[in-house]
C-alpha atoms as a PDB file:
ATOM      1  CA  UNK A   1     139.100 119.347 195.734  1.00  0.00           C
ATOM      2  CA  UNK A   2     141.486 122.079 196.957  1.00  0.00           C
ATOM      3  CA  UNK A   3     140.443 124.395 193.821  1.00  0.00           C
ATOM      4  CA  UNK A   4     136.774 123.762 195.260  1.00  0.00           C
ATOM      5  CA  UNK A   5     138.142 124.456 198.815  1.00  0.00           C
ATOM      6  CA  UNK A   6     140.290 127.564 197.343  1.00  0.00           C
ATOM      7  CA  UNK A   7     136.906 129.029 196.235  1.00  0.00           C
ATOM      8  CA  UNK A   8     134.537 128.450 199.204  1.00  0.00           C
ATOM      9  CA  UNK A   9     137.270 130.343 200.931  1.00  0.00           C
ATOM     10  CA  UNK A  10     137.475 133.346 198.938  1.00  0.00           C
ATOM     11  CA  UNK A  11     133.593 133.627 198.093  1.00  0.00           C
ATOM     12  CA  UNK A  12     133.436 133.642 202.119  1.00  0.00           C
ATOM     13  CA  UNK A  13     136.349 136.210 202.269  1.00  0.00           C
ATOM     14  CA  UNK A  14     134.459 138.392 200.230  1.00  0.00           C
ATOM     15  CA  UNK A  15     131.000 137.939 201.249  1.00  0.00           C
ATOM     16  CA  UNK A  16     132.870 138.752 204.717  1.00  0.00           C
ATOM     17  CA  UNK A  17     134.506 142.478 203.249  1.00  0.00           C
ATOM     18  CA  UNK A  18     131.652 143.270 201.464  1.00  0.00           C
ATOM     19  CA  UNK A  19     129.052 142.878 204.614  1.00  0.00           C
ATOM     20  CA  UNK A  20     131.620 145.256 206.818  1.00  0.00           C
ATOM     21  CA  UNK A  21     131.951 147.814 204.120  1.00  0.00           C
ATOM     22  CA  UNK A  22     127.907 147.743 204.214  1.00  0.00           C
ATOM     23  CA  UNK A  23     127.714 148.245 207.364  1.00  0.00           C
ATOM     24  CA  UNK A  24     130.277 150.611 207.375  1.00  0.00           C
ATOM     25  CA  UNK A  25     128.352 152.511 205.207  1.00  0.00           C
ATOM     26  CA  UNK A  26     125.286 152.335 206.846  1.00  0.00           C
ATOM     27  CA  UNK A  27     127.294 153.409 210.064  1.00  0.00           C
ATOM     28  CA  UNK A  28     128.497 156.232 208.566  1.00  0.00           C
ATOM     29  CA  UNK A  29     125.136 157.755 206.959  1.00  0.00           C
ATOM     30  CA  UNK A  30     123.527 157.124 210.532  1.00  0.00           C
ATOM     31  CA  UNK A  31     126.296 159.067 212.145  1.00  0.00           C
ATOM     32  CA  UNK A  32     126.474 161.742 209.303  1.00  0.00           C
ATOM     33  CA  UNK A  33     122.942 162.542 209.957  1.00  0.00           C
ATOM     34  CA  UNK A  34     123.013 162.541 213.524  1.00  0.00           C
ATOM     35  CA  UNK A  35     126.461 165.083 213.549  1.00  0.00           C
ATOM     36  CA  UNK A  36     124.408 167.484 210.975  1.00  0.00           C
ATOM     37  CA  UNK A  37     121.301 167.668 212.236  1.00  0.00           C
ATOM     38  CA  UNK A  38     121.497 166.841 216.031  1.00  0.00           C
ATOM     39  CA  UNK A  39     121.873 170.117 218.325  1.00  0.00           C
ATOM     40  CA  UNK A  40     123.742 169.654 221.436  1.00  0.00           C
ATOM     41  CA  UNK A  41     122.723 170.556 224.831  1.00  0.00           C
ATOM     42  CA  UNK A  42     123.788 170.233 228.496  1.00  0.00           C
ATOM     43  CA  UNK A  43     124.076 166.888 229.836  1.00  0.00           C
ATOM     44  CA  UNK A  44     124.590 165.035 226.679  1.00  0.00           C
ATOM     45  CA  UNK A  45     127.974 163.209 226.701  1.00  0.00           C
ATOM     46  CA  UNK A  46     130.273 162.974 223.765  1.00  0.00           C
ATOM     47  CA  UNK A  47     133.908 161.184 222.867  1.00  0.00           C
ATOM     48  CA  UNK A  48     136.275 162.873 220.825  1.00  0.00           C
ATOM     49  CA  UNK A  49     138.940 161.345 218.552  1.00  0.00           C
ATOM     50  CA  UNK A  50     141.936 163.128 217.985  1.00  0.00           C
ATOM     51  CA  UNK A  51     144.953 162.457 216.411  1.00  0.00           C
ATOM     52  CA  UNK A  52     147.974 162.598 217.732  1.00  0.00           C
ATOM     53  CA  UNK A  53     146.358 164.536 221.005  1.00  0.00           C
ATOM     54  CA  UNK A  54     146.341 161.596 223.274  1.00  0.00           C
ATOM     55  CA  UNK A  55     145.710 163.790 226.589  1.00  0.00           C
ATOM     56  CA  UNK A  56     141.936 164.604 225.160  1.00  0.00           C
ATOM     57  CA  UNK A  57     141.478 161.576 222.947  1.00  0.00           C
ATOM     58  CA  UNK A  58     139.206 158.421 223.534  1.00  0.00           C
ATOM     59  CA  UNK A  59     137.680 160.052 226.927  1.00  0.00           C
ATOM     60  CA  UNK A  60     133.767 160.312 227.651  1.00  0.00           C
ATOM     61  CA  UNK A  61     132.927 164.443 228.239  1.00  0.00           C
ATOM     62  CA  UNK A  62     129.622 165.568 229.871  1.00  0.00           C
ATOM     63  CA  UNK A  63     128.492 168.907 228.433  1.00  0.00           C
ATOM     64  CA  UNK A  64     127.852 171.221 231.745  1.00  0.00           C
ATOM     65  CA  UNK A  65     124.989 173.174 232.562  1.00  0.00           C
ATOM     66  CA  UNK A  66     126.246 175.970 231.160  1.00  0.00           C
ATOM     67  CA  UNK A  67     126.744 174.578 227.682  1.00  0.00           C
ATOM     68  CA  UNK A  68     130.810 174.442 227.920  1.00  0.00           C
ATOM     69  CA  UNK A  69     133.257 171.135 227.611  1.00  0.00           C
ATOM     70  CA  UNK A  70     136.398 171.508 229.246  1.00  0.00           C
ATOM     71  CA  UNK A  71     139.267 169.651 227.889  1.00  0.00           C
ATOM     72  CA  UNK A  72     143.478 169.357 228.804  1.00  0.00           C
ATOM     73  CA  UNK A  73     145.208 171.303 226.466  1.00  0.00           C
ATOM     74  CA  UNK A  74     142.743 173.328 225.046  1.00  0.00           C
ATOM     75  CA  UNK A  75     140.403 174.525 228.141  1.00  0.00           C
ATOM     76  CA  UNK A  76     136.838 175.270 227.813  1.00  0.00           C
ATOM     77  CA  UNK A  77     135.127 175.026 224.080  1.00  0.00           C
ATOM     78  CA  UNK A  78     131.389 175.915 224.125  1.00  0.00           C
ATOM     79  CA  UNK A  79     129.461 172.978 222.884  1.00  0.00           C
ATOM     80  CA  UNK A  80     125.845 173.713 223.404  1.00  0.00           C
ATOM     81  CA  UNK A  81     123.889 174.913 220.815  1.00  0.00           C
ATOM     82  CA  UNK A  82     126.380 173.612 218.213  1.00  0.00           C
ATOM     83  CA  UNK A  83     125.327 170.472 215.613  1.00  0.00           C
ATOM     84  CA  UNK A  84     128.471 167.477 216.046  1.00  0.00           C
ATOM     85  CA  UNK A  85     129.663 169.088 212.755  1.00  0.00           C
ATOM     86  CA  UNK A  86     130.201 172.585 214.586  1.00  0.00           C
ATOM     87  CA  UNK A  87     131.763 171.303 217.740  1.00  0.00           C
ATOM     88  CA  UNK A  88     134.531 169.382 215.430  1.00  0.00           C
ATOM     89  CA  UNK A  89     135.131 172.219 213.554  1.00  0.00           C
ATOM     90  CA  UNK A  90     135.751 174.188 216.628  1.00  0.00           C
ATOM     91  CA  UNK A  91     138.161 171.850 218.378  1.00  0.00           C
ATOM     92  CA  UNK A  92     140.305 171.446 215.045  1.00  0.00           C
ATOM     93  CA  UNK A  93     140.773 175.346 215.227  1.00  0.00           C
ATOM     94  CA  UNK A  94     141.663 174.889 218.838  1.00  0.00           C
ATOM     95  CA  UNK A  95     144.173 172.378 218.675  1.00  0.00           C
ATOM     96  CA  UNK A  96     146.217 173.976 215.464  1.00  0.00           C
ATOM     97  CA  UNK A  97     147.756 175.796 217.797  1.00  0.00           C
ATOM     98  CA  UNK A  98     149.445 172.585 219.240  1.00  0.00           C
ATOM     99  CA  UNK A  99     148.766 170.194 216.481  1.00  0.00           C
ATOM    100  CA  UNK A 100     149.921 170.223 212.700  1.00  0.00           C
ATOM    101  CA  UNK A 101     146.623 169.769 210.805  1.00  0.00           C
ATOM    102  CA  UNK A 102     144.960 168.323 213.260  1.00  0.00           C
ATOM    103  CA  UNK A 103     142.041 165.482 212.365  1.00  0.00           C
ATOM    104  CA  UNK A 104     139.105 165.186 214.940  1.00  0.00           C
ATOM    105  CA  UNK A 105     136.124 162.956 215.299  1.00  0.00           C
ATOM    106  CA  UNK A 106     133.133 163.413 218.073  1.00  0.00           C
ATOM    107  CA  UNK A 107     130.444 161.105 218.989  1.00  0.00           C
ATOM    108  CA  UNK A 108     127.692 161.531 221.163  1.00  0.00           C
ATOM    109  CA  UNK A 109     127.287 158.709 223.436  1.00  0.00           C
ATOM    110  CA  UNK A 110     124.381 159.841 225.513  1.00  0.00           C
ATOM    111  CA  UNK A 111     121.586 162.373 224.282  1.00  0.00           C
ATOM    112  CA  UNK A 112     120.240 164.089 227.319  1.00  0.00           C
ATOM    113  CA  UNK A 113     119.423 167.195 226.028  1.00  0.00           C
ATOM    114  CA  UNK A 114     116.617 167.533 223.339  1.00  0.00           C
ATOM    115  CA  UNK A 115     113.922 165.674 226.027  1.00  0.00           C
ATOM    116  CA  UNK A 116     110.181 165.508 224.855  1.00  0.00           C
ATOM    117  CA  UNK A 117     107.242 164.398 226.539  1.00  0.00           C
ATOM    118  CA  UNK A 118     104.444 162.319 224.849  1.00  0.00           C
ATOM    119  CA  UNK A 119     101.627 161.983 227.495  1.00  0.00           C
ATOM    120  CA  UNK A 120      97.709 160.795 226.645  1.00  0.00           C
ATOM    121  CA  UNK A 121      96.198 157.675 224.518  1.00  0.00           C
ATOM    122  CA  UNK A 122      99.494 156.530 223.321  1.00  0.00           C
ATOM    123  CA  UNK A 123     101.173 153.368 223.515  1.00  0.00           C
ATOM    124  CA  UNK A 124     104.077 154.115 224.946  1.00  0.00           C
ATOM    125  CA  UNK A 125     103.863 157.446 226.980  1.00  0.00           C
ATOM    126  CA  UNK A 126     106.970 158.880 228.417  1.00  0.00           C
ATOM    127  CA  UNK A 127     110.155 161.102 227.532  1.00  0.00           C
ATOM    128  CA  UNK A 128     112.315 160.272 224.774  1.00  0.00           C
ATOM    129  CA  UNK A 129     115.194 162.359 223.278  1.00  0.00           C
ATOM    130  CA  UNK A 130     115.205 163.962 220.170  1.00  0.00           C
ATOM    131  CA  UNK A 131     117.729 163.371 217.585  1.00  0.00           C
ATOM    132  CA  UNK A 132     117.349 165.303 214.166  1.00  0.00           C
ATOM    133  CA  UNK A 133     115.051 167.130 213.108  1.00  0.00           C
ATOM    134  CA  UNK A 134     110.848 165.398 213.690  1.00  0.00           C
ATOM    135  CA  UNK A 135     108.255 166.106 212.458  1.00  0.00           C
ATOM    136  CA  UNK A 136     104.341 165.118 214.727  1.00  0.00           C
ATOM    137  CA  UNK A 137     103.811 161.803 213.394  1.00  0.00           C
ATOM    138  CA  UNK A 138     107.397 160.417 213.987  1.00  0.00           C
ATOM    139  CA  UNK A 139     107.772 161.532 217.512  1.00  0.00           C
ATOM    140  CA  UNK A 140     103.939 160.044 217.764  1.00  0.00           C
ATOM    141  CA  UNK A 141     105.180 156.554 215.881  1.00  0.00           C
ATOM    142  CA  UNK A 142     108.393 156.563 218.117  1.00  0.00           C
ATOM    143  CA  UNK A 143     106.090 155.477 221.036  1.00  0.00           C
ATOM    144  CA  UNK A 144     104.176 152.895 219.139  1.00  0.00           C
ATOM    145  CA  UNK A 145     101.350 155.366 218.058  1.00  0.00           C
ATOM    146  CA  UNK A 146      98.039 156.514 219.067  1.00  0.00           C
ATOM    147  CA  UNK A 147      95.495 153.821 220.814  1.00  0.00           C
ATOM    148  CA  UNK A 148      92.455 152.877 219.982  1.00  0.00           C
ATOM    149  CA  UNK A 149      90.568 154.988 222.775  1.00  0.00           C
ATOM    150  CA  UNK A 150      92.582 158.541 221.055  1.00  0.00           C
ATOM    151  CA  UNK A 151      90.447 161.476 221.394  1.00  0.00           C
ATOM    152  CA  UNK A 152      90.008 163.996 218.155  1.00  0.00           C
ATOM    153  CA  UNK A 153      93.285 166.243 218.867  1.00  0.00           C
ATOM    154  CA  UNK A 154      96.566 166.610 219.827  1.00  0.00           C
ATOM    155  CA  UNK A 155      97.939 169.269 222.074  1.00  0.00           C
ATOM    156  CA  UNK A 156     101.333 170.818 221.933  1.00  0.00           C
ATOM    157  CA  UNK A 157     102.984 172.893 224.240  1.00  0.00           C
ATOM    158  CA  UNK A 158     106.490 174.492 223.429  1.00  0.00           C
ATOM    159  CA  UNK A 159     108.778 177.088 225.361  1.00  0.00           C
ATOM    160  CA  UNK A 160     108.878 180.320 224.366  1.00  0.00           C
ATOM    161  CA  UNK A 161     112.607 180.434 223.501  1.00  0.00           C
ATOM    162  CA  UNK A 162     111.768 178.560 220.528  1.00  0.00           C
ATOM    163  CA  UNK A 163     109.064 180.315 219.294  1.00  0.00           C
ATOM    164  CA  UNK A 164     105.527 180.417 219.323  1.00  0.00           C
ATOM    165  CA  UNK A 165     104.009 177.119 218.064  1.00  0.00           C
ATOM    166  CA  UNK A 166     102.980 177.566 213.992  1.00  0.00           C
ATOM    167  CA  UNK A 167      99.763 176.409 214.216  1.00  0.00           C
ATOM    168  CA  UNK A 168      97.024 179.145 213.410  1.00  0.00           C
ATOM    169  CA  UNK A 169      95.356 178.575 216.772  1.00  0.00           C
ATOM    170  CA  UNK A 170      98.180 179.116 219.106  1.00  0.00           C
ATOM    171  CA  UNK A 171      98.004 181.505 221.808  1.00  0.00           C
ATOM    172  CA  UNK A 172     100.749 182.076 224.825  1.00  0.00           C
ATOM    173  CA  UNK A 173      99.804 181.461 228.589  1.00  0.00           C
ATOM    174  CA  UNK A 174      99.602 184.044 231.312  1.00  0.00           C
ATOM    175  CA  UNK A 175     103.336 183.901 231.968  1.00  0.00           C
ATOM    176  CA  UNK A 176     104.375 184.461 228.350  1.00  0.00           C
ATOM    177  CA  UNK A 177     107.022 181.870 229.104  1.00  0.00           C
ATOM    178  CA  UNK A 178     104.868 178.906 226.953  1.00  0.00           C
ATOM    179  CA  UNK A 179     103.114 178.618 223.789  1.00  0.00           C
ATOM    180  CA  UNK A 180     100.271 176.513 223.270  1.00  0.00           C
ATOM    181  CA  UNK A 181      98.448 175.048 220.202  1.00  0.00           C
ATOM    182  CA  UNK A 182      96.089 171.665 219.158  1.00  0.00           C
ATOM    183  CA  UNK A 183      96.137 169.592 216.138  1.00  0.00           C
ATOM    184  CA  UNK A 184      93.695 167.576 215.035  1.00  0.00           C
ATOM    185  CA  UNK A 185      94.473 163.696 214.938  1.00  0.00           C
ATOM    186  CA  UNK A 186      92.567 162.573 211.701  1.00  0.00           C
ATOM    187  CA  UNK A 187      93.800 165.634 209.622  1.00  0.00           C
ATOM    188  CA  UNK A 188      97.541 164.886 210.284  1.00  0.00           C
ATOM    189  CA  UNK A 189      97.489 161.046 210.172  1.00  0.00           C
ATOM    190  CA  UNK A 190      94.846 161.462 207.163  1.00  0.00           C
ATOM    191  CA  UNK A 191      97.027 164.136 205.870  1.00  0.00           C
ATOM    192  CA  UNK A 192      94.191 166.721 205.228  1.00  0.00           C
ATOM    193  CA  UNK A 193      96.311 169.652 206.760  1.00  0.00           C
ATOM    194  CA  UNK A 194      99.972 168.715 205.745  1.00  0.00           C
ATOM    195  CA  UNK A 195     101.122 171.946 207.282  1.00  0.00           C
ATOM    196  CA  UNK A 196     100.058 171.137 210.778  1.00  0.00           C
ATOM    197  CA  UNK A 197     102.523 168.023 210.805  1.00  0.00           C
ATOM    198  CA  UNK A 198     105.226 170.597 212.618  1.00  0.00           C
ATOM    199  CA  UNK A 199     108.736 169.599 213.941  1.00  0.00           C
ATOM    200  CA  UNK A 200     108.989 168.801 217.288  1.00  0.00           C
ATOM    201  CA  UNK A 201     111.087 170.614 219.426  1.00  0.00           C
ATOM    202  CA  UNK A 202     113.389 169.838 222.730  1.00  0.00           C
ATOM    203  CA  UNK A 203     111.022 170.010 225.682  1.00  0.00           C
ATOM    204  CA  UNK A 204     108.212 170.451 224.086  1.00  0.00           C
ATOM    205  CA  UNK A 205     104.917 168.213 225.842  1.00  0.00           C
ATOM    206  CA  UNK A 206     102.596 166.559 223.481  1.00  0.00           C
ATOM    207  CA  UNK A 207      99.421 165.369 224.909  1.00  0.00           C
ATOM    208  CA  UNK A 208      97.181 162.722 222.809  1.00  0.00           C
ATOM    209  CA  UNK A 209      93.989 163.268 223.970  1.00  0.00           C
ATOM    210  CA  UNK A 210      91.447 160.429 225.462  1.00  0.00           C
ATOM    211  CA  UNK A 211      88.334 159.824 223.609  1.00  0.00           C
ATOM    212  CA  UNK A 212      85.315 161.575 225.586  1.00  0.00           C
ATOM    213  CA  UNK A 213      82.313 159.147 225.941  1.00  0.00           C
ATOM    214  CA  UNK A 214      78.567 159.823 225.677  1.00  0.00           C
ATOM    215  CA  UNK A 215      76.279 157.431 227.748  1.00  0.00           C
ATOM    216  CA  UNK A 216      72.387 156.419 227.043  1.00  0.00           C
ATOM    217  CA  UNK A 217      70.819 153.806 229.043  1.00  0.00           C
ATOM    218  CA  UNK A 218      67.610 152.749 229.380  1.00  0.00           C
ATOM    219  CA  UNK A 219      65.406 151.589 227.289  1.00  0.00           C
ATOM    220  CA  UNK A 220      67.221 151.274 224.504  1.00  0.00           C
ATOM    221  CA  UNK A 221      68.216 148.707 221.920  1.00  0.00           C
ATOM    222  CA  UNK A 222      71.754 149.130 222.676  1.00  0.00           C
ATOM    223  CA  UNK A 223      72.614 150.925 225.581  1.00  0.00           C
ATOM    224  CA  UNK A 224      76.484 151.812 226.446  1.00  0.00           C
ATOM    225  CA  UNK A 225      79.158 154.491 225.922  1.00  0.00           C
ATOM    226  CA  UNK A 226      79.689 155.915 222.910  1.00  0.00           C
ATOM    227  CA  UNK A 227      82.974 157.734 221.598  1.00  0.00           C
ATOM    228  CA  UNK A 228      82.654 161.649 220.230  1.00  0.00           C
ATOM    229  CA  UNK A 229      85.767 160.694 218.004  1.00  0.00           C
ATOM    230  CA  UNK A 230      86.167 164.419 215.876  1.00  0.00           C
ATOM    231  CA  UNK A 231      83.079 165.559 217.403  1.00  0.00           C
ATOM    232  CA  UNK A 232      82.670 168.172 219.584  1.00  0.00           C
ATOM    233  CA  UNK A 233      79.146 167.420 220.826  1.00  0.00           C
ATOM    234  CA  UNK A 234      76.788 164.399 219.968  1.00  0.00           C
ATOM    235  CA  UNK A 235      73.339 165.374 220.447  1.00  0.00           C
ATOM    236  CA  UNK A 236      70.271 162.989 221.325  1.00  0.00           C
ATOM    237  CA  UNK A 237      69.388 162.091 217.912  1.00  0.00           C
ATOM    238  CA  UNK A 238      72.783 161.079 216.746  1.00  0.00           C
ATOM    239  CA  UNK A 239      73.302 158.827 220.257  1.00  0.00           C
ATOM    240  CA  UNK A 240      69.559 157.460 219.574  1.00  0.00           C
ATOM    241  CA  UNK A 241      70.640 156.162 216.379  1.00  0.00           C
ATOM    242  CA  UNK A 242      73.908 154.956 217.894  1.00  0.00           C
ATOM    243  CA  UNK A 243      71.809 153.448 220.087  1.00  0.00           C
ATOM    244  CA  UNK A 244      69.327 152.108 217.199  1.00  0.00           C
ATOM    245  CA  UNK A 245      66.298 153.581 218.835  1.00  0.00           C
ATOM    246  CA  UNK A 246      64.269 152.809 221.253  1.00  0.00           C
ATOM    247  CA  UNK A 247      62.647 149.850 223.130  1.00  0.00           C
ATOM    248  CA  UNK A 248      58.826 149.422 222.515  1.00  0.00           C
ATOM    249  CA  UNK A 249      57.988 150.146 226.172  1.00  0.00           C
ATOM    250  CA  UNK A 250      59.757 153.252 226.159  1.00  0.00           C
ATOM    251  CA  UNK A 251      58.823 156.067 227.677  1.00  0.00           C
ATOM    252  CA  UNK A 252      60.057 159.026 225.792  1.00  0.00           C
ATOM    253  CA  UNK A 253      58.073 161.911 227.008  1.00  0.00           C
ATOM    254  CA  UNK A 254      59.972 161.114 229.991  1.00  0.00           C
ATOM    255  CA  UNK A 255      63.487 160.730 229.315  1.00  0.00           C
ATOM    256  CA  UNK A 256      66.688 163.304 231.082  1.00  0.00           C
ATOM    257  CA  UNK A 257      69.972 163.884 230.779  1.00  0.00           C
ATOM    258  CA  UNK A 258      72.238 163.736 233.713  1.00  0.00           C
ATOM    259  CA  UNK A 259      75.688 166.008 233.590  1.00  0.00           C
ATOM    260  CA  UNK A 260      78.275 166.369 235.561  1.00  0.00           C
ATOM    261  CA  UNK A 261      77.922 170.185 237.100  1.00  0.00           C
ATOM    262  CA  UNK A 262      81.497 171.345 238.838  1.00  0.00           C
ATOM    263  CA  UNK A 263      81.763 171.699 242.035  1.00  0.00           C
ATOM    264  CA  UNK A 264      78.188 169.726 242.889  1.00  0.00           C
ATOM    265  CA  UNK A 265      78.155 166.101 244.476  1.00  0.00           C
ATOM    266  CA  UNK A 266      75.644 164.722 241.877  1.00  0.00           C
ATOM    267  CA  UNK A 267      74.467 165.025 238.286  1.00  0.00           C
ATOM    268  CA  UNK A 268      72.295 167.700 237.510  1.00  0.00           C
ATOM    269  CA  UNK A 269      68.916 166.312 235.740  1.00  0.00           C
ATOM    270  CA  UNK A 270      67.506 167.965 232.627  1.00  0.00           C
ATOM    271  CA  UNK A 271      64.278 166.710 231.395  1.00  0.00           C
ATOM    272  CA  UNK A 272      63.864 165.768 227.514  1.00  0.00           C
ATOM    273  CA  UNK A 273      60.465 165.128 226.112  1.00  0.00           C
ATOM    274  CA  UNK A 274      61.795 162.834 223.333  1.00  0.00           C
ATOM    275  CA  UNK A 275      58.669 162.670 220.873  1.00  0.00           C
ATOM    276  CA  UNK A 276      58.688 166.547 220.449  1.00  0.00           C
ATOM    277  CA  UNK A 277      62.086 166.045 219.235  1.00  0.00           C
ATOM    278  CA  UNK A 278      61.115 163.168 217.415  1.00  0.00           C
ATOM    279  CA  UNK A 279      58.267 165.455 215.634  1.00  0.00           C
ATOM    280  CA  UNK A 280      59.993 168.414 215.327  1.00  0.00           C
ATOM    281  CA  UNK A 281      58.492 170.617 218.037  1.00  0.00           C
ATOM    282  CA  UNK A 282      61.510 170.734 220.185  1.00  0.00           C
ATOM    283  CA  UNK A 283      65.260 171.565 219.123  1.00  0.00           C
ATOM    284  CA  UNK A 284      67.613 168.750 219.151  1.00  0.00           C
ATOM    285  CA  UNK A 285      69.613 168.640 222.655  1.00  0.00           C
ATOM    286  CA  UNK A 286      73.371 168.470 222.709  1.00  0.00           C
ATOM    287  CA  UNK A 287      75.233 166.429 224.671  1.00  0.00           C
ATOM    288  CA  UNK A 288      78.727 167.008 226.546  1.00  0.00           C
ATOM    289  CA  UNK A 289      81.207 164.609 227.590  1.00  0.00           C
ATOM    290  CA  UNK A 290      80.396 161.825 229.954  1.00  0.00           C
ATOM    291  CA  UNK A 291      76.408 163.296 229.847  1.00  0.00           C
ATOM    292  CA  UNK A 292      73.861 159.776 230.502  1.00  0.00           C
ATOM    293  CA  UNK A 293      70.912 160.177 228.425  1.00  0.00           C
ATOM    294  CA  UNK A 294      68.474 158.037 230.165  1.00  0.00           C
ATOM    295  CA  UNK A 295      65.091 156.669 228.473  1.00  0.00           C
ATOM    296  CA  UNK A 296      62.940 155.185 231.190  1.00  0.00           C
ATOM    297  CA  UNK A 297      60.625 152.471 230.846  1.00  0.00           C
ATOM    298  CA  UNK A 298      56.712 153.328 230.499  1.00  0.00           C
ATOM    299  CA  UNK A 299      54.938 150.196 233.126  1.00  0.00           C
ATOM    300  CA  UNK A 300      51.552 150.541 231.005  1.00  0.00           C
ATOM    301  CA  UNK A 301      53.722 150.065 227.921  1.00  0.00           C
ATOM    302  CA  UNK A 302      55.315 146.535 229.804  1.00  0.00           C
ATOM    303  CA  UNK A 303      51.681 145.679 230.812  1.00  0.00           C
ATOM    304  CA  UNK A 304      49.901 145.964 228.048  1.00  0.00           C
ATOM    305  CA  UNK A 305      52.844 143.960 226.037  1.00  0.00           C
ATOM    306  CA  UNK A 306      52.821 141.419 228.872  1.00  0.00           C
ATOM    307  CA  UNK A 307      48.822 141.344 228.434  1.00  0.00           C
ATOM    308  CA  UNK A 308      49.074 140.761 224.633  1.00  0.00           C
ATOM    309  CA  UNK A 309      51.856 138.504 224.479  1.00  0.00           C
ATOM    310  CA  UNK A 310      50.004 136.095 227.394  1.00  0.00           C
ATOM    311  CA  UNK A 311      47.124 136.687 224.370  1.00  0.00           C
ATOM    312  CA  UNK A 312      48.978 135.327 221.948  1.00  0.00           C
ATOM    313  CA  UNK A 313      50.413 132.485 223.885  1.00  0.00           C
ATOM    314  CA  UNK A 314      46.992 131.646 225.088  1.00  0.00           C
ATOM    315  CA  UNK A 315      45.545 131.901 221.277  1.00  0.00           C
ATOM    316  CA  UNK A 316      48.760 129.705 220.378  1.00  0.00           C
ATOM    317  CA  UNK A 317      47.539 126.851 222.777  1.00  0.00           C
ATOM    318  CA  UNK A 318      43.818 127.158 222.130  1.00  0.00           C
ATOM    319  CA  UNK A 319      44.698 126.598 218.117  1.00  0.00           C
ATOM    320  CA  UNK A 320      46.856 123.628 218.754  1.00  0.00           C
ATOM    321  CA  UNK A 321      44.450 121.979 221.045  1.00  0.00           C
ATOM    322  CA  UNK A 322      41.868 122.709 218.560  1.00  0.00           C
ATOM    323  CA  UNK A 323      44.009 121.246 215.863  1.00  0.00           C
ATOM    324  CA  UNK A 324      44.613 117.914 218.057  1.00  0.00           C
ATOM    325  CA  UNK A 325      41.132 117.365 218.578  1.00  0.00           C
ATOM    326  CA  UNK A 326      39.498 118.270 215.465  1.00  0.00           C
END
């Protein structure tokens, strides 16, 4: 019984060292990414561990404005634009003048500096802080991804101190102080264009577009919005069919489109004689975001259905009478 006992003991003991030295582990690969690849700024806050140099040890520091951490002893240390790795490095040098080989540790605490803003048809939209290096589609799955109502692109804007964006349709804005560029959604989450899955920089603004929506209404067999999704323009064919076509009282020598026009108080109205394009005799129109293709209905076409089908329900009765009788 106590060899039984002896052994539960020991397996636990064990079981016990093994799970800390995991997570140890673990610990230390998180923290020996974050100290080579994260880039500190002003207003993040770190904690340095030092031995043996109790006056600047085990204290919280907030990295000023101007990118400099002063500490006792030492004085000012510039800590901004260094990676965790650096700033160690730098405050070992600064303390072997006090300090036989002195061993220092830093953790950040609070990242305040690498902010980016994720805006648009996103789950989550807001700010979130950078840490390491991102590329697109991790910032994007950081706030839960892209909704179902995403547009076709993404937009990126980025400051000019780091660069103009590398995307092959960037251009800079009036004040040279911002680059701009778009990506489109399906080729980086469908990884068409690998290239255009760029790393994310501090402060840059990424904007998810909103699907744009095509209306038709009428008579229709399906009237509604309709998404554009990668397109561009949809044009009246492609909504017809979207639409699957028209009623049978249409009227489609008579149908218009209605578009918003800036700066006017109501939709503009642009007739479409819809058989023409049907036949061939007239271009296909294309439509623009939130246009309303409208097909009225023709009253002679409703009458003369209403006519026939009152036919046919007479004929119906007539025929079952004369089947009663007979």
């Amino acid at each position: 019984m106590k060899n039984s006992l002896l052994i539960l003991v020991v397996t636990a003991v064990l079981f016990a060292v093994a799970s800390a030295t995991s997570s140890f582990a673990t610990g230390a690969q998180d923290a020996s990414g974050i100290k080579s690849s994260y880039i500190l700024g002003p207003n993040d806050q770190i904690t340095v561990h030092a031995l043996d140099a109790e006056e600047i040890s085990d204290k919280p520091y907030r990295i000023s404005a101007a990118g400099d951490v002063t500490f006792p002893m030492i004085g000012k240390v510039k800590a901004a634009g260094l990676t965790v790795e650096e700033l160690e490095s730098s405050l070992v040098q600064a303390l072997q003048e006090f300090i036989r080989q002195p061993k220092v540790a830093v953790t950040v605490t609070e990242f305040h500096s690498q902010p980016v803003s994720v805006i648009g048809a996103v789950t989550n939209p807001g700010v979130l802080q950078l840490q390491g290096n991102k590329n697109i589609i991790e910032v994007l799955s950081m706030v839960g991804g892209v909704r179902n109502d995403a547009g076709s692109s993404i937009t990126i804007t980025r400051k000019r101190e780091w660069g103009v964006l590398p995307l092959p349709n960037a251009k800079l804005d009036p004040t040279g102080q911002f680059s701009t560029g778009e990506i489109k959604l399906k080729d980086v989450l469908g990884a068409r264009n690998p290239e255009q899955n760029i790393l994310i920089r501090p402060n840059d603004v990424i904007s998810v577009t909103r699907n744009e929506i095509v209306y038709v209404l009428g008579a229709v067999k399906k009237a509604g919005g309709f998404p554009m999704n990668e397109h561009d323009t949809l044009s009246v064919l492609q909504i017809l069919s979207l639409a699957e076509g028209l009623e049978r009282t249409a009227a489609p020598q008579q149908a218009k489109i209605l578009r918003v026009t800036p700066g006017a108080t109501r939709r503009t109205e642009m007739l479409v004689n819809l058989d023409q394009i049907f036949s061939g005799k007239a271009e296909d129109v294309q439509l623009e975001q939130d246009d309303i293709l409208f097909v009225p209905d023709s009253r002679e076409k409703r009458a003369v259905l209403r006519t026939l089908e009152a036919l046919v329900s007479m004929g119906t009765t007539v025929g079952a009478y004369a089947i009663i009788y007979r």
